[in-house]
N, C-alpha and C. Protein backbone atom coordinates (compact mmCIF):
# COMPACT_ATOMS: atom_id res chain seq x y z
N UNK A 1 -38.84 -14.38 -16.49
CA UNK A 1 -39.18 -14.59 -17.88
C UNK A 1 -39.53 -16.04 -18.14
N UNK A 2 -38.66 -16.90 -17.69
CA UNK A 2 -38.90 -18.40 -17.82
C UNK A 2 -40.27 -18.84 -17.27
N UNK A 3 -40.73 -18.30 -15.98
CA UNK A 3 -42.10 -18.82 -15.24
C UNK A 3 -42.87 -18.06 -16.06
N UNK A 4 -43.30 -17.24 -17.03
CA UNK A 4 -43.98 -16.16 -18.26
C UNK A 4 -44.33 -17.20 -19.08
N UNK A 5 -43.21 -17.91 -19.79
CA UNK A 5 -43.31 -18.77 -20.85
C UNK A 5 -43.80 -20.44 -20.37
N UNK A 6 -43.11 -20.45 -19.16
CA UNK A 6 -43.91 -22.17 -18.85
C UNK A 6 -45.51 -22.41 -18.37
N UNK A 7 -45.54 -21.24 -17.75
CA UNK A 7 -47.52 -20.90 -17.87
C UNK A 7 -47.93 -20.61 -18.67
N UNK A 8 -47.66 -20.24 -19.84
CA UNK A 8 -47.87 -19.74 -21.11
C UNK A 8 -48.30 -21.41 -21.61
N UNK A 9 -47.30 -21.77 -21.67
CA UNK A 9 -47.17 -23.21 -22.40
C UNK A 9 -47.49 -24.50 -21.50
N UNK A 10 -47.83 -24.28 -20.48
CA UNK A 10 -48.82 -25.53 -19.67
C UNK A 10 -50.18 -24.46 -19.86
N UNK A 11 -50.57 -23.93 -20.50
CA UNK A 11 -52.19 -22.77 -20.30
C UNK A 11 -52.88 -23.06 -19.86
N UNK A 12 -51.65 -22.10 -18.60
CA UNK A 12 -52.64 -21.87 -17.35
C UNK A 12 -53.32 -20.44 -17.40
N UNK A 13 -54.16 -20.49 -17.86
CA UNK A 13 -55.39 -18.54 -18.25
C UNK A 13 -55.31 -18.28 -16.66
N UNK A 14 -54.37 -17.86 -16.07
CA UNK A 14 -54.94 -16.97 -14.32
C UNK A 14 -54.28 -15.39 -14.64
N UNK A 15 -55.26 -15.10 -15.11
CA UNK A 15 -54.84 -14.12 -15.12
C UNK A 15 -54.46 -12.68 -13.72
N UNK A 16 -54.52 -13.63 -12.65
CA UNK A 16 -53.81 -12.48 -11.50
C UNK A 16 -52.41 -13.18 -11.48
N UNK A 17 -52.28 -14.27 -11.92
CA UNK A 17 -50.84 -15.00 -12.25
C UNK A 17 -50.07 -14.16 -13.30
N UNK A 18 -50.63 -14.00 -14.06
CA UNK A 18 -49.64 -13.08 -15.37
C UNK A 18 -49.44 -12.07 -14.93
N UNK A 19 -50.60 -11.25 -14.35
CA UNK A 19 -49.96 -10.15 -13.93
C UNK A 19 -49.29 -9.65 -12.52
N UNK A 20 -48.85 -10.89 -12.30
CA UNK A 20 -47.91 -10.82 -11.12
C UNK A 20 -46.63 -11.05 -11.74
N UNK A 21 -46.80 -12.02 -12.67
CA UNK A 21 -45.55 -12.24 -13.62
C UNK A 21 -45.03 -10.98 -14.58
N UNK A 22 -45.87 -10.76 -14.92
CA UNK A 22 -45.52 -9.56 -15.90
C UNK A 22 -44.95 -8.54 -15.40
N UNK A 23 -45.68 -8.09 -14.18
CA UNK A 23 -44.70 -7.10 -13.59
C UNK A 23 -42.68 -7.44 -13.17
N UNK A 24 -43.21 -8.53 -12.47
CA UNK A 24 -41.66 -9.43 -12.22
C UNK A 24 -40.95 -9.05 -13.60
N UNK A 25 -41.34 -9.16 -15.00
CA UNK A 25 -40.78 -9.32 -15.81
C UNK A 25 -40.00 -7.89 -16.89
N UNK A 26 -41.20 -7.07 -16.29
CA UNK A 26 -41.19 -6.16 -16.56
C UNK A 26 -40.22 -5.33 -15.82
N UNK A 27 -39.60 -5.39 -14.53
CA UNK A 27 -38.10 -4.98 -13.77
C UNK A 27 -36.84 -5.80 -14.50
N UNK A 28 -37.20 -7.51 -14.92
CA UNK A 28 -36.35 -8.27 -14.74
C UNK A 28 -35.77 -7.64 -16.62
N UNK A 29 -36.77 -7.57 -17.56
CA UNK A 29 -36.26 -6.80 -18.65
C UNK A 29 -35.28 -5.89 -18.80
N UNK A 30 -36.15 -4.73 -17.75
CA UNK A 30 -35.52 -3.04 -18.18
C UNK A 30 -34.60 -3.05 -16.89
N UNK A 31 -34.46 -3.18 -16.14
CA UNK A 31 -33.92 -3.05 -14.53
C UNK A 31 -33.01 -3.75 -14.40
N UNK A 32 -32.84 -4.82 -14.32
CA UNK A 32 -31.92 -5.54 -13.81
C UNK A 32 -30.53 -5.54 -14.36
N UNK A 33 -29.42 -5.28 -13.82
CA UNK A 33 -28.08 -5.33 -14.48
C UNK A 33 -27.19 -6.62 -14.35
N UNK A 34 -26.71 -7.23 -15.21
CA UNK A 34 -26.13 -8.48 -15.45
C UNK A 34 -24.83 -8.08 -14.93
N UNK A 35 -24.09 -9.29 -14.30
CA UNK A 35 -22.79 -9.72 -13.33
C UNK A 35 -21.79 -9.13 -14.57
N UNK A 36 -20.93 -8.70 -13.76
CA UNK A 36 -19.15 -8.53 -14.54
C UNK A 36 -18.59 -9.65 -15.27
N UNK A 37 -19.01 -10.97 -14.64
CA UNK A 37 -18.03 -12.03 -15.12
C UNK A 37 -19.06 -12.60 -16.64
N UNK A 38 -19.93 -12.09 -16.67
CA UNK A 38 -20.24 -12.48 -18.04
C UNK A 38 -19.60 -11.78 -19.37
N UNK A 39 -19.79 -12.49 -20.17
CA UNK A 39 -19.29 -11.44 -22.08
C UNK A 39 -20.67 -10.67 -22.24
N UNK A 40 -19.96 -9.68 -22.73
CA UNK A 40 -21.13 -9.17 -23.42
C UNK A 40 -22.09 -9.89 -24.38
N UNK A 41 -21.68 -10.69 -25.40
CA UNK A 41 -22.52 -11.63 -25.93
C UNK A 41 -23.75 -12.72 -25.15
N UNK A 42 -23.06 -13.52 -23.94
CA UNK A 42 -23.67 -14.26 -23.42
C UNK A 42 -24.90 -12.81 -22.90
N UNK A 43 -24.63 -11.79 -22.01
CA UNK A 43 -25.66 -10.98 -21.77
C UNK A 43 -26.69 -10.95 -22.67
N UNK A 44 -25.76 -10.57 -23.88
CA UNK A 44 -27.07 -10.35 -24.80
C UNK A 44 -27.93 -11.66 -25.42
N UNK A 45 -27.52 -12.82 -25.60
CA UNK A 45 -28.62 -13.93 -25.16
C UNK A 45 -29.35 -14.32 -24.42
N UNK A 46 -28.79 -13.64 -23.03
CA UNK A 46 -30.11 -14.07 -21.95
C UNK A 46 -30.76 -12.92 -21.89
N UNK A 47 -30.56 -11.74 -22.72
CA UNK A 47 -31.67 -10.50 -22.62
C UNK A 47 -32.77 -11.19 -24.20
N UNK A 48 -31.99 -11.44 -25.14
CA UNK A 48 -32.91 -11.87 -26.30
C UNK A 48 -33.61 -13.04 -25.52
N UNK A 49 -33.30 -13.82 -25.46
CA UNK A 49 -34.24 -15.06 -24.67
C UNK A 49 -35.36 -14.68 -23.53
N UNK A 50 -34.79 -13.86 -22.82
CA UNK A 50 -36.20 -13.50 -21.66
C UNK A 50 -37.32 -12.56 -22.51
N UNK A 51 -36.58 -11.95 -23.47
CA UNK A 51 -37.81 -10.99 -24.37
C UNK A 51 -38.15 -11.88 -25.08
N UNK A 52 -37.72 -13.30 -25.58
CA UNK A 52 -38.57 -13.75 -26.27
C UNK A 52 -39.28 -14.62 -25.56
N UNK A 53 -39.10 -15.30 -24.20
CA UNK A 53 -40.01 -15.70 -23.27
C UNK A 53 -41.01 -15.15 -22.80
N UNK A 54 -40.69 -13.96 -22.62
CA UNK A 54 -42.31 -12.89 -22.22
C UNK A 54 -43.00 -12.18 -22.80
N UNK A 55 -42.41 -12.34 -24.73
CA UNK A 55 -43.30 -12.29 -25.45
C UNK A 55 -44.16 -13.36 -26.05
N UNK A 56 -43.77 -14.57 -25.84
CA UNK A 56 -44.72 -15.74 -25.92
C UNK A 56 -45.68 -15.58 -24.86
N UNK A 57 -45.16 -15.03 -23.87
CA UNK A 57 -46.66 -15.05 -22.75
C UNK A 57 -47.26 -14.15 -22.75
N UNK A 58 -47.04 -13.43 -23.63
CA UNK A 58 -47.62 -11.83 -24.17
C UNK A 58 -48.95 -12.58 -25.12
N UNK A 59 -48.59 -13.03 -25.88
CA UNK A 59 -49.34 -13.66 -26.77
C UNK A 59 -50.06 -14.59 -26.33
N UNK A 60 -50.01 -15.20 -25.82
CA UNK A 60 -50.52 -15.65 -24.88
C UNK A 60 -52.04 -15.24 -24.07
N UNK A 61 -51.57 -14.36 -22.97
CA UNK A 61 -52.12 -13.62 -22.42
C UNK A 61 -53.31 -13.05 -23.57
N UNK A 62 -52.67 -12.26 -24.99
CA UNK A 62 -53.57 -11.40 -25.15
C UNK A 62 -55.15 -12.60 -25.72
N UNK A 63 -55.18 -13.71 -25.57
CA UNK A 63 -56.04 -14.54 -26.29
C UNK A 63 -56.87 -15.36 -24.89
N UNK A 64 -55.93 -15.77 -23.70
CA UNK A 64 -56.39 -16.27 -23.22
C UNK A 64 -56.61 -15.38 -21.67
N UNK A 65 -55.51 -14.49 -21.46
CA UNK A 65 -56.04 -13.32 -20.26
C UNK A 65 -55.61 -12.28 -20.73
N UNK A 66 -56.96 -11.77 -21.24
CA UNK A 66 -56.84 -10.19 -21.85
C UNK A 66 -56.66 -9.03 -20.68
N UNK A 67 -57.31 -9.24 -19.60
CA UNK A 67 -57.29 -8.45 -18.41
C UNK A 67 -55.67 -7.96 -18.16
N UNK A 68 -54.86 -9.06 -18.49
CA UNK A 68 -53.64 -8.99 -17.84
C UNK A 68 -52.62 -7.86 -18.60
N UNK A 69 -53.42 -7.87 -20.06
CA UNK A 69 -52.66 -6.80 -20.97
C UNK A 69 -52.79 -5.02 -20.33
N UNK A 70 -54.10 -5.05 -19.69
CA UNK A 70 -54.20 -4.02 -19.18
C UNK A 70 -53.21 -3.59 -17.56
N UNK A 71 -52.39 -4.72 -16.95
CA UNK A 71 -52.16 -4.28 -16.43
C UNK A 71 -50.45 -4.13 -16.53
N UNK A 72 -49.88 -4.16 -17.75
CA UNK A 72 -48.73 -3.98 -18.37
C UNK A 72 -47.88 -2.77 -17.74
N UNK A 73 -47.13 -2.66 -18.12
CA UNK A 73 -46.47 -0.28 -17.70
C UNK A 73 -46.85 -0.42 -19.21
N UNK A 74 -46.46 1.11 -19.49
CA UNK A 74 -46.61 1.57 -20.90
C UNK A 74 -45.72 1.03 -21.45
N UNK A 75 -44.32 0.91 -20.93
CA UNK A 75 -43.12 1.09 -21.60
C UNK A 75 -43.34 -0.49 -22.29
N UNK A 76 -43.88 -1.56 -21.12
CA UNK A 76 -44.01 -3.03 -22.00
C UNK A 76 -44.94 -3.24 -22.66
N UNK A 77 -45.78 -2.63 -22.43
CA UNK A 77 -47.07 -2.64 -23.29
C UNK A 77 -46.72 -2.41 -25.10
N UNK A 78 -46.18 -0.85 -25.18
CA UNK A 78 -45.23 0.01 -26.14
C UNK A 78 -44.17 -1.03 -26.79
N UNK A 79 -43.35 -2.07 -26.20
CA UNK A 79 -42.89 -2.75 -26.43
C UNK A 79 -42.82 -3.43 -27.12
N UNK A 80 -43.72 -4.65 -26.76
CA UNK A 80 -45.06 -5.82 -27.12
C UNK A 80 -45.38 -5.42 -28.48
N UNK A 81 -46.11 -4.04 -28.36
CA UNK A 81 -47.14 -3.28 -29.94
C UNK A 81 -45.62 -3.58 -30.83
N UNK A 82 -44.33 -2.77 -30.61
CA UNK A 82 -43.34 -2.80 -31.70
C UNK A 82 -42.87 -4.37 -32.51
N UNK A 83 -42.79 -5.55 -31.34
CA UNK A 83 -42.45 -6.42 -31.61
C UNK A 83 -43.50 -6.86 -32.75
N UNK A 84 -44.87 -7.04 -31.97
CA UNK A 84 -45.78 -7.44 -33.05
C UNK A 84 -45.96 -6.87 -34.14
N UNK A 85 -45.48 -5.25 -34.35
CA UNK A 85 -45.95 -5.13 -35.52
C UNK A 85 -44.70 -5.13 -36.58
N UNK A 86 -43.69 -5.76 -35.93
CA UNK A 86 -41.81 -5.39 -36.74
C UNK A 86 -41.99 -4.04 -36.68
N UNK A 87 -41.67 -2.98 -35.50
CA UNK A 87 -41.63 -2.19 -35.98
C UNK A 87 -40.31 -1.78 -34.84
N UNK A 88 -39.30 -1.61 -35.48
CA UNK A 88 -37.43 -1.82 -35.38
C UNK A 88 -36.92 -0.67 -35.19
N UNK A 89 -37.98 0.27 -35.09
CA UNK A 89 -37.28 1.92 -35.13
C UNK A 89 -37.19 2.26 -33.46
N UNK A 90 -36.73 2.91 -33.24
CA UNK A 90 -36.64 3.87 -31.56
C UNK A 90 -36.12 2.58 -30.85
């Protein structure tokens, strides 16, 4: 999520870069399960923080590598659409 947002914000447009990232990001979101020794709280800051890191490079992306939006999954793609539009349901 962090390498999403610092190419985002040095704009770097490669777009076979994002979507190498995006995928990475896209396991590191939905997939990945956080250690025992954390709180539940701290979890849930480094899950709000990486979604809000790879939605800056979402935005990103959609202006400066549009290609890369196409190569999203549905589920982040689906995602992305809710965030942008506030839409808080499901």
């Amino acid at each position: 999520a962090n390498s999403v947002w610092s190419f985002a914000k040095l704009d770097v447009p490669n777009e076979q870069l994002f979507s190498a990232l995006m995928q990475r990001a896209d396991f590191t979101l939905y997939d990945v399960t956080y250690s025992h020794h954390e709180s539940i709280s701290a979890q849930t800051q480094d899950q709000d923080l990486s979604w809000c890191q790879v939605y800056l490079g979402y935005c990103f992306c959609c202006t400066r590598c549009p290609s890369t939006i196409a190569t999203l999954s549905r589920r982040l793609a689906s995602d992305f659409q809710k965030i942008s539009t506030k839409d808080w349901k499901d």
